[in-house]
PDB file of N, CA and C in Angstrom:
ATOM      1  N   UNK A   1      15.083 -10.707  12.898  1.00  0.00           N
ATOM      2  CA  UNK A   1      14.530 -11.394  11.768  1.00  0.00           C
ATOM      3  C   UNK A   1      15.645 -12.192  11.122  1.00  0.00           C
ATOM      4  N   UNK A   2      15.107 -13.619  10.915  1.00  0.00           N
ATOM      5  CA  UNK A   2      16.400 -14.587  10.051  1.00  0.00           C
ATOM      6  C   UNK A   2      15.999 -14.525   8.778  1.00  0.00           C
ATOM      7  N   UNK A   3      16.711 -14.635   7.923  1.00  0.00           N
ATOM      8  CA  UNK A   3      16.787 -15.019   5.938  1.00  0.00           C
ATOM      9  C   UNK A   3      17.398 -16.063   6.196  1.00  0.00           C
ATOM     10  N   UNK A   4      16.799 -16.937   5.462  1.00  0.00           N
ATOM     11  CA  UNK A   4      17.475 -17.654   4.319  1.00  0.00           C
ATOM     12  C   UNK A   4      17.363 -17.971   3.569  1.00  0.00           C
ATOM     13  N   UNK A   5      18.765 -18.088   2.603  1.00  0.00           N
ATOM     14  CA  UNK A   5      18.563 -18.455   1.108  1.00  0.00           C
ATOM     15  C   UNK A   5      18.908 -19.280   0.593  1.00  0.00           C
ATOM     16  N   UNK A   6      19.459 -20.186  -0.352  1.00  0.00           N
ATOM     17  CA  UNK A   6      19.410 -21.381  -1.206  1.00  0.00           C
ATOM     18  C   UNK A   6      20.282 -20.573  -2.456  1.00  0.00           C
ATOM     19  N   UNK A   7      19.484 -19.339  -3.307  1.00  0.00           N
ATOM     20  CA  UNK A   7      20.658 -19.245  -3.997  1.00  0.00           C
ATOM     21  C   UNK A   7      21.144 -17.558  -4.008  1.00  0.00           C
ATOM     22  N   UNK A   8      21.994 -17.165  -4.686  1.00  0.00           N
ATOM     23  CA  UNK A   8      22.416 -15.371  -4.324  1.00  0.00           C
ATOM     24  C   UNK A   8      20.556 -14.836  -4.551  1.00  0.00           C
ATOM     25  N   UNK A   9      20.301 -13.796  -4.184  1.00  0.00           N
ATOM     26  CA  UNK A   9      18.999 -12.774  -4.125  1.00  0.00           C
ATOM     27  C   UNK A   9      19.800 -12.038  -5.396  1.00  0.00           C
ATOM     28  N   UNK A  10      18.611 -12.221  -5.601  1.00  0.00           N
ATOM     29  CA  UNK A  10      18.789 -11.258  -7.397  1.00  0.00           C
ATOM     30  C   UNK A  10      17.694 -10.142  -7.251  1.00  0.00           C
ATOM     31  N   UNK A  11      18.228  -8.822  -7.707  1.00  0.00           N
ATOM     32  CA  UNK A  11      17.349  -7.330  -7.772  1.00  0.00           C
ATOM     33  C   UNK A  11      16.703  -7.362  -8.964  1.00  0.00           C
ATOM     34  N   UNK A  12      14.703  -7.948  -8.434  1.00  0.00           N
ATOM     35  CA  UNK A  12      14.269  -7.572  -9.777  1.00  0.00           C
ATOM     36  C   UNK A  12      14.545  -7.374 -11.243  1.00  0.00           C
ATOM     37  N   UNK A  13      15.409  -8.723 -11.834  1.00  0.00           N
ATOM     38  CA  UNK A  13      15.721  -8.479 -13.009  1.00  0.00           C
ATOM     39  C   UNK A  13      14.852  -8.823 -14.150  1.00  0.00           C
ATOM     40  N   UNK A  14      14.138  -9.895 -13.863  1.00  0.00           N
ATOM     41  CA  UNK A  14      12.750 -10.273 -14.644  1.00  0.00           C
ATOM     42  C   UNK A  14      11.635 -10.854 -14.007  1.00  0.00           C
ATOM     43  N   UNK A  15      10.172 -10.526 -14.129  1.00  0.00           N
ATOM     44  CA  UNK A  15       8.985 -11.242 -13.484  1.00  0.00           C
ATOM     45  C   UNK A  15       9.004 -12.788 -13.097  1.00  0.00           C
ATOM     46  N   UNK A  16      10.236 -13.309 -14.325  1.00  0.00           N
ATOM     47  CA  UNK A  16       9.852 -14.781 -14.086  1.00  0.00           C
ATOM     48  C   UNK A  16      10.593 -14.961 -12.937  1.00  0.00           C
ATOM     49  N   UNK A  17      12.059 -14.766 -13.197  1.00  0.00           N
ATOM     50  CA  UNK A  17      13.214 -15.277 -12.066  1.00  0.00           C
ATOM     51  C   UNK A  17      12.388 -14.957 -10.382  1.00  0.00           C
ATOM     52  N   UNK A  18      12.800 -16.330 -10.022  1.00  0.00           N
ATOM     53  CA  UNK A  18      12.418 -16.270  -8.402  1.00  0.00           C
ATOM     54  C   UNK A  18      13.430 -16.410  -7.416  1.00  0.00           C
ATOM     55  N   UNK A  19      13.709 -16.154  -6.044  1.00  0.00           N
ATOM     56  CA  UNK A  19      14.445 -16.246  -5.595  1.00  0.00           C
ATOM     57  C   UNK A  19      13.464 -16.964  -4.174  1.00  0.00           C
ATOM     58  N   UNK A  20      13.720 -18.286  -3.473  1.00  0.00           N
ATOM     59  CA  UNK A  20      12.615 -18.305  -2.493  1.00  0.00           C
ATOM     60  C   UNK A  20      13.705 -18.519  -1.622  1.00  0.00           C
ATOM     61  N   UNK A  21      12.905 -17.338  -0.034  1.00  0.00           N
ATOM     62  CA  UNK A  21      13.601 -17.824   0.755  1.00  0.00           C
ATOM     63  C   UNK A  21      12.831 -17.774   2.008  1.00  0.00           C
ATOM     64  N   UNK A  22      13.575 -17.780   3.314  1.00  0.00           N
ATOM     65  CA  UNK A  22      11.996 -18.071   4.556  1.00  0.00           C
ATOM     66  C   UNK A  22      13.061 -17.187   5.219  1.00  0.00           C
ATOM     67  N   UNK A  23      11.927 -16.511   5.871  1.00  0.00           N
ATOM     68  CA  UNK A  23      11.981 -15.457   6.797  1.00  0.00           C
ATOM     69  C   UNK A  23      11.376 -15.271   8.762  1.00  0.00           C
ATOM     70  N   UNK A  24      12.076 -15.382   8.996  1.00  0.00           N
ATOM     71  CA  UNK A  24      11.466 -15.612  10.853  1.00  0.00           C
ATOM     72  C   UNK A  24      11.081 -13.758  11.371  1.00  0.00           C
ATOM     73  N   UNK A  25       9.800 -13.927  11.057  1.00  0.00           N
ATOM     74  CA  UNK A  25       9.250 -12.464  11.682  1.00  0.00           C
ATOM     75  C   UNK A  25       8.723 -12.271  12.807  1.00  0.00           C
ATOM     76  N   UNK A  26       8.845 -11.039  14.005  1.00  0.00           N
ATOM     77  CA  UNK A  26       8.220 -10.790  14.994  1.00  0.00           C
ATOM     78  C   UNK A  26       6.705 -10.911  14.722  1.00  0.00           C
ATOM     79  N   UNK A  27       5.735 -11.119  15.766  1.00  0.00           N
ATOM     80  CA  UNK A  27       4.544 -10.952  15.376  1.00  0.00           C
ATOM     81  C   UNK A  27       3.918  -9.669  15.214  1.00  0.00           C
ATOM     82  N   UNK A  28       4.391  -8.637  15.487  1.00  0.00           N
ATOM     83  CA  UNK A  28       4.390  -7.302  15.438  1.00  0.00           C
ATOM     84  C   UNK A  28       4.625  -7.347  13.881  1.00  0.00           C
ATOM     85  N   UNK A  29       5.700  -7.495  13.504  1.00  0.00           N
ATOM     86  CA  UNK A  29       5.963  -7.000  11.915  1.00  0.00           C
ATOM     87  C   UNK A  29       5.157  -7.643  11.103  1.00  0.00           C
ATOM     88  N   UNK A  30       5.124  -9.603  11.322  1.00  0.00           N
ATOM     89  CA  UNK A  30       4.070 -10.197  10.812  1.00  0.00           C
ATOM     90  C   UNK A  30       2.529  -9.878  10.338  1.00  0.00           C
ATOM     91  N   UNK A  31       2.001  -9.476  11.669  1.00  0.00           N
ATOM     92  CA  UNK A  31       0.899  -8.228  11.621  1.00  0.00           C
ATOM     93  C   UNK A  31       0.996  -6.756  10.499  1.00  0.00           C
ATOM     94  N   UNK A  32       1.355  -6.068  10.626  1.00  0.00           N
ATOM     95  CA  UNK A  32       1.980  -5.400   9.852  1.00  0.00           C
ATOM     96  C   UNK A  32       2.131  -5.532   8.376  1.00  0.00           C
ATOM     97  N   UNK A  33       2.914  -6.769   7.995  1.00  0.00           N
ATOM     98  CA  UNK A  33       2.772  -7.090   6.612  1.00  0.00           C
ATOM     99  C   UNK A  33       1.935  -7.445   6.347  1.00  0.00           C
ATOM    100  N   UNK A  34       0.933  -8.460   7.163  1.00  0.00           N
ATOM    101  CA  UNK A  34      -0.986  -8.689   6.696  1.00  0.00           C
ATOM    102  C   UNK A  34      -1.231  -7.381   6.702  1.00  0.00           C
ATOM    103  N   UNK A  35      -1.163  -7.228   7.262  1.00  0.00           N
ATOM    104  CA  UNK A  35      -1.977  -4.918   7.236  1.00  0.00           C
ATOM    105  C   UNK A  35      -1.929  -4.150   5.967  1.00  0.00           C
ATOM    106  N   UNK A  36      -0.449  -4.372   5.179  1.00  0.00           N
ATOM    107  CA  UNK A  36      -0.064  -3.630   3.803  1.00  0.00           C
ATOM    108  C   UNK A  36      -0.646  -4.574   3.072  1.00  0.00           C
ATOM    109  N   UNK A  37      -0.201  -6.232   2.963  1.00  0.00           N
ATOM    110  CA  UNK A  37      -0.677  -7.119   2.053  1.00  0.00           C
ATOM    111  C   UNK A  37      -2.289  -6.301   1.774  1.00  0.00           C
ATOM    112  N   UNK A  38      -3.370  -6.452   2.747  1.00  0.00           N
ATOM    113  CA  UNK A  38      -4.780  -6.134   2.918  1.00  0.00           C
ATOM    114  C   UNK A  38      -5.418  -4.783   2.052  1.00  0.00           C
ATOM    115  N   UNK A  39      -4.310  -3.986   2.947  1.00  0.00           N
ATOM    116  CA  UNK A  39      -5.000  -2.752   2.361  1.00  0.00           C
ATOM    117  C   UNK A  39      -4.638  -2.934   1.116  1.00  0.00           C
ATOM    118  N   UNK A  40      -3.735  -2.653   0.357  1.00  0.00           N
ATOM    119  CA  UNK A  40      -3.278  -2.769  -0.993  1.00  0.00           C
ATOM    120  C   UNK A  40      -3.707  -4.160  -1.885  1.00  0.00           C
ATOM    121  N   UNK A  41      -4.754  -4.686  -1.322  1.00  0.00           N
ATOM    122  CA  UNK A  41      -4.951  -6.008  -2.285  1.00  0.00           C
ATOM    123  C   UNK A  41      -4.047  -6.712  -3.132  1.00  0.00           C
ATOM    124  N   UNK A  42      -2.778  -7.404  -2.308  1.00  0.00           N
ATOM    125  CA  UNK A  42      -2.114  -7.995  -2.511  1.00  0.00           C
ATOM    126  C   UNK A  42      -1.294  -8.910  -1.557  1.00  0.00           C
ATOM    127  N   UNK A  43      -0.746  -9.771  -2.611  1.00  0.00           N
ATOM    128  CA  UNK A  43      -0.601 -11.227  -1.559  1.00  0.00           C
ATOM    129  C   UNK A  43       0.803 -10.445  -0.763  1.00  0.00           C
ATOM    130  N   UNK A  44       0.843 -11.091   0.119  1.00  0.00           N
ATOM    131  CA  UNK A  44       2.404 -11.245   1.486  1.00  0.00           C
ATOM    132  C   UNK A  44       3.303 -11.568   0.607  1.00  0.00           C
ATOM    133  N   UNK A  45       3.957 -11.942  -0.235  1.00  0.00           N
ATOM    134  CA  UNK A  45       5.160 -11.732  -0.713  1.00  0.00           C
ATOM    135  C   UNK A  45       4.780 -10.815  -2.109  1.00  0.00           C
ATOM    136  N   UNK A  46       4.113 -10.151  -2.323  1.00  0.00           N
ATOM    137  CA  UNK A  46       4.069  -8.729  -3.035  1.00  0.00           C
ATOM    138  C   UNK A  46       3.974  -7.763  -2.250  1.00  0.00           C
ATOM    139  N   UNK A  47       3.223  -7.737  -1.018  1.00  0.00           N
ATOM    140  CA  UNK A  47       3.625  -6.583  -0.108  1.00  0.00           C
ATOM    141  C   UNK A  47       5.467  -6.643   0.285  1.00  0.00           C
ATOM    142  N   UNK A  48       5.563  -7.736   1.072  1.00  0.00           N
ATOM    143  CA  UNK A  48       7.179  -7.782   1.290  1.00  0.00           C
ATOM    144  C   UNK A  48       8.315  -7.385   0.097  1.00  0.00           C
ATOM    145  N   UNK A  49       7.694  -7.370  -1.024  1.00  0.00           N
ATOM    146  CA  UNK A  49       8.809  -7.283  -2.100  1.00  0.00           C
ATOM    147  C   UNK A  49       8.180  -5.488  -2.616  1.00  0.00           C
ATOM    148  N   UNK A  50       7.680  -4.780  -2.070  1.00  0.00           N
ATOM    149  CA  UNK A  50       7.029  -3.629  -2.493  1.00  0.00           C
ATOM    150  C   UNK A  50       7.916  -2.512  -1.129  1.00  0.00           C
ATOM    151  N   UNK A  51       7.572  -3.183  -0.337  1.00  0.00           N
ATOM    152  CA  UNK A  51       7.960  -2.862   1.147  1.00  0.00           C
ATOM    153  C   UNK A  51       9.806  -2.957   1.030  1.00  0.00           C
ATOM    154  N   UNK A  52      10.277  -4.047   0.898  1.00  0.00           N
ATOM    155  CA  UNK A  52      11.938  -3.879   0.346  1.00  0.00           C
ATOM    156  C   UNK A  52      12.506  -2.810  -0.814  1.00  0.00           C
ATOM    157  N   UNK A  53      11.292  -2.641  -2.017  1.00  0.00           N
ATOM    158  CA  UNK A  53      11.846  -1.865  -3.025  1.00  0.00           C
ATOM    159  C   UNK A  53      11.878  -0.578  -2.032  1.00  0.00           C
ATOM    160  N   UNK A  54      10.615  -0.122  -1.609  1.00  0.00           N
ATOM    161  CA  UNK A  54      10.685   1.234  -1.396  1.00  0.00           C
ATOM    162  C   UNK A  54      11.937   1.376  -0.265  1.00  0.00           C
ATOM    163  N   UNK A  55      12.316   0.819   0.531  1.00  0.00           N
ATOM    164  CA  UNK A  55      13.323   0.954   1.512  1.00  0.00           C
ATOM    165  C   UNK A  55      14.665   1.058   0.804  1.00  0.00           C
ATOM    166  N   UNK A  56      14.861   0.201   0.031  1.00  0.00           N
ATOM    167  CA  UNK A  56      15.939   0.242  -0.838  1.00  0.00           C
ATOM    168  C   UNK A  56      16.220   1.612  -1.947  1.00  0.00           C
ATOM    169  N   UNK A  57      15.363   2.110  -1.978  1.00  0.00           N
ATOM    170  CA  UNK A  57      15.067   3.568  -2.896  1.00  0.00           C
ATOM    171  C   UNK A  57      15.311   4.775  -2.058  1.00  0.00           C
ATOM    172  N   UNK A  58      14.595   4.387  -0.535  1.00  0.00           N
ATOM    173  CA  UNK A  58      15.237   5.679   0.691  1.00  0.00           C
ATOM    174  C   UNK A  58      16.267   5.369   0.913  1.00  0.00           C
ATOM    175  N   UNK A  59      17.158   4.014   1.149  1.00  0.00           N
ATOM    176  CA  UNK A  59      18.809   4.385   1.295  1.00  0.00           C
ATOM    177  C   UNK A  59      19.322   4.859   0.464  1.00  0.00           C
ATOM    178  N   UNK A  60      18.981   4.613  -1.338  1.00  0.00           N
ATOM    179  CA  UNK A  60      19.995   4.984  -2.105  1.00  0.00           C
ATOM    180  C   UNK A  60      19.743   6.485  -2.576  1.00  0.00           C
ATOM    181  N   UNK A  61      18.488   6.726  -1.960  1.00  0.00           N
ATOM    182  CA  UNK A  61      17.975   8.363  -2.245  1.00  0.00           C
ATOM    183  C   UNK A  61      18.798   9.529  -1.161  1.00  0.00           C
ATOM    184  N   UNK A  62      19.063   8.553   0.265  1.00  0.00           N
ATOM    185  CA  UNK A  62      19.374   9.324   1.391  1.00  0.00           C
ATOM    186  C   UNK A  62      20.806   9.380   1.463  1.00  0.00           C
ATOM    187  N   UNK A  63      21.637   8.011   0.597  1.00  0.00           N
ATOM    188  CA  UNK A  63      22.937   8.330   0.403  1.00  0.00           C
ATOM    189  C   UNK A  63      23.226   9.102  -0.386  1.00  0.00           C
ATOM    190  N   UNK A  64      22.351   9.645  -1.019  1.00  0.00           N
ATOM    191  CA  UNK A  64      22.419  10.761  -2.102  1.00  0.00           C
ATOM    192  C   UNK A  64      22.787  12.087  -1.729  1.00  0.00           C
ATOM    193  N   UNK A  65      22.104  12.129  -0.286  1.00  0.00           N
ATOM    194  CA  UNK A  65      21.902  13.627   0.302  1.00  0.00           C
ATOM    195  C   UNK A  65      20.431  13.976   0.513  1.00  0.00           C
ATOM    196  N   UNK A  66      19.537  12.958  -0.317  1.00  0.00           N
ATOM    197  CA  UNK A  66      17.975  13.693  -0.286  1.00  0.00           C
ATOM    198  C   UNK A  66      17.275  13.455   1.354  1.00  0.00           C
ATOM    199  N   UNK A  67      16.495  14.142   1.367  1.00  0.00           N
ATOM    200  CA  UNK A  67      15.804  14.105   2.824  1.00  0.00           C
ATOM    201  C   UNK A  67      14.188  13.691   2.239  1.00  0.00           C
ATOM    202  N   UNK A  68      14.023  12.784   3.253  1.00  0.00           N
ATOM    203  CA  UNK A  68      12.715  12.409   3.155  1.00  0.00           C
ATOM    204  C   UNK A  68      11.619  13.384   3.794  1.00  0.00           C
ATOM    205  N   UNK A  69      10.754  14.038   3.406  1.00  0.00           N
ATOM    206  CA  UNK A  69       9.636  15.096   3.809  1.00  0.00           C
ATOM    207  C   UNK A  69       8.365  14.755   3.907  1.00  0.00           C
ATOM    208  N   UNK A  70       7.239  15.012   4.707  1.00  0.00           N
ATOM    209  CA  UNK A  70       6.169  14.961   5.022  1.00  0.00           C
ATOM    210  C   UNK A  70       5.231  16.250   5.131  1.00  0.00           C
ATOM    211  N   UNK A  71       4.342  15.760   4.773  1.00  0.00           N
ATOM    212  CA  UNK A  71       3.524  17.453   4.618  1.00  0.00           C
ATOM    213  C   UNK A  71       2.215  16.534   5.019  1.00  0.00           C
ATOM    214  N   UNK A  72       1.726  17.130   6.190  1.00  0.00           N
ATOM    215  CA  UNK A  72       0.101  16.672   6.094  1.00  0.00           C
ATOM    216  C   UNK A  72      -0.735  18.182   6.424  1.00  0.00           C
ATOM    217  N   UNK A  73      -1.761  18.451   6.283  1.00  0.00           N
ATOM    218  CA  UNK A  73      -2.538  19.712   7.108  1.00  0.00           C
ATOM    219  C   UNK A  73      -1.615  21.106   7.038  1.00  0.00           C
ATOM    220  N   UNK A  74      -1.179  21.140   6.034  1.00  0.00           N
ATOM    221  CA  UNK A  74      -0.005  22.285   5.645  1.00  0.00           C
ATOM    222  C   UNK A  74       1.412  22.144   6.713  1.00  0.00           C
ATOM    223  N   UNK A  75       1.413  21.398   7.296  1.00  0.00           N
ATOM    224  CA  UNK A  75       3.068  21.719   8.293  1.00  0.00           C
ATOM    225  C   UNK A  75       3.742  20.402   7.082  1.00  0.00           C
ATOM    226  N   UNK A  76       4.965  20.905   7.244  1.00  0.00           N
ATOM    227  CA  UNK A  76       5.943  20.172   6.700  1.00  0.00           C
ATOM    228  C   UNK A  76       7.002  19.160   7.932  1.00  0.00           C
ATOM    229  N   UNK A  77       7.129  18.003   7.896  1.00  0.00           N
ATOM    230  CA  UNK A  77       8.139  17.990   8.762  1.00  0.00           C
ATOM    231  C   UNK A  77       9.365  17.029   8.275  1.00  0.00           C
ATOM    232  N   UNK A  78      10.492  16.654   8.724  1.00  0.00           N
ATOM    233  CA  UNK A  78      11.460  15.657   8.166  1.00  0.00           C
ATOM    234  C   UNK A  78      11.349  14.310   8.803  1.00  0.00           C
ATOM    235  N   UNK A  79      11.265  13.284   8.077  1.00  0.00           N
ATOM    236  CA  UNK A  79      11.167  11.975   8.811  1.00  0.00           C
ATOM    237  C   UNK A  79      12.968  11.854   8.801  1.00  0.00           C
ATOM    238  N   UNK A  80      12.944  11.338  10.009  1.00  0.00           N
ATOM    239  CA  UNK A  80      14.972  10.910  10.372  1.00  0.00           C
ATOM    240  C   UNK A  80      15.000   9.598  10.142  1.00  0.00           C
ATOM    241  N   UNK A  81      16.237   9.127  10.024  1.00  0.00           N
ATOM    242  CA  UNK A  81      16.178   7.490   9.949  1.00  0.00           C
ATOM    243  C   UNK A  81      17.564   7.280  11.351  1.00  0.00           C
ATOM    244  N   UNK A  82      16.696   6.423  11.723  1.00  0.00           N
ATOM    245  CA  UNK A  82      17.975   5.592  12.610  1.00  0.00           C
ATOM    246  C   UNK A  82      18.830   4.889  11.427  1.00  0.00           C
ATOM    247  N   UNK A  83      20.790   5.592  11.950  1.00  0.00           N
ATOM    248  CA  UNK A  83      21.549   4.484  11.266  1.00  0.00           C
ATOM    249  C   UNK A  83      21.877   3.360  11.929  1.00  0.00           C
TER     250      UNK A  83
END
C-alpha cells in the first residue's frame, strides 16, 4: 500500500483540521474497507480513520504489555500479532 501526503498527518486534533491524502489499496483490502464502511453505516474515509485509530490503540496497548483476548462460546483465546 502507497501514502501520500502534501502536508505532516496530524493525530485527530480537531473535527475541522483535514489532512488529504491518496492511498493505493489491494483489492482484497479495498473490499474489506467497503465491508466495514457498509456494515457500520459510514463513509470510506470514516471507516479508514476508525480502522487506523483502533490499530493505533493495539500497538500502544501491546507496547504496554497488554494482550489482546477473545472470548466467544465460553473459550478464551489470545489473538498474536505479527511484528
Amino acid at each position: 500500500m502507497a501514502i501520500s501526503s502534501t502536508t505532516k498527518p496530524a493525530v485527530r486534533r480537531s473535527s475541522v483540521e483535514k489532512v488529504r491524502l491518496n492511498a493505493d489499496l489491494s483489492p482484497d483490502v479495498a473490499d474489506a474497507l467497503k465491508t466495514l464502511a457498509s456494515s457500520q453505516n459510514v463513509s470510506l474515509t470514516e471507516a479508514l480513520s476508525r480502522a487506523i485509530s483502533t490499530e493505533a490503540f493495539l500497538v500502544q496497548r501491546r507496547k504496554q504489555g497488554a494482550k489482546v483476548v477473545l472470548e466467544q462460546d465460553g473459550k478464551t483465546s489470545e489473538l498474536i500479532f505479527a511484528r
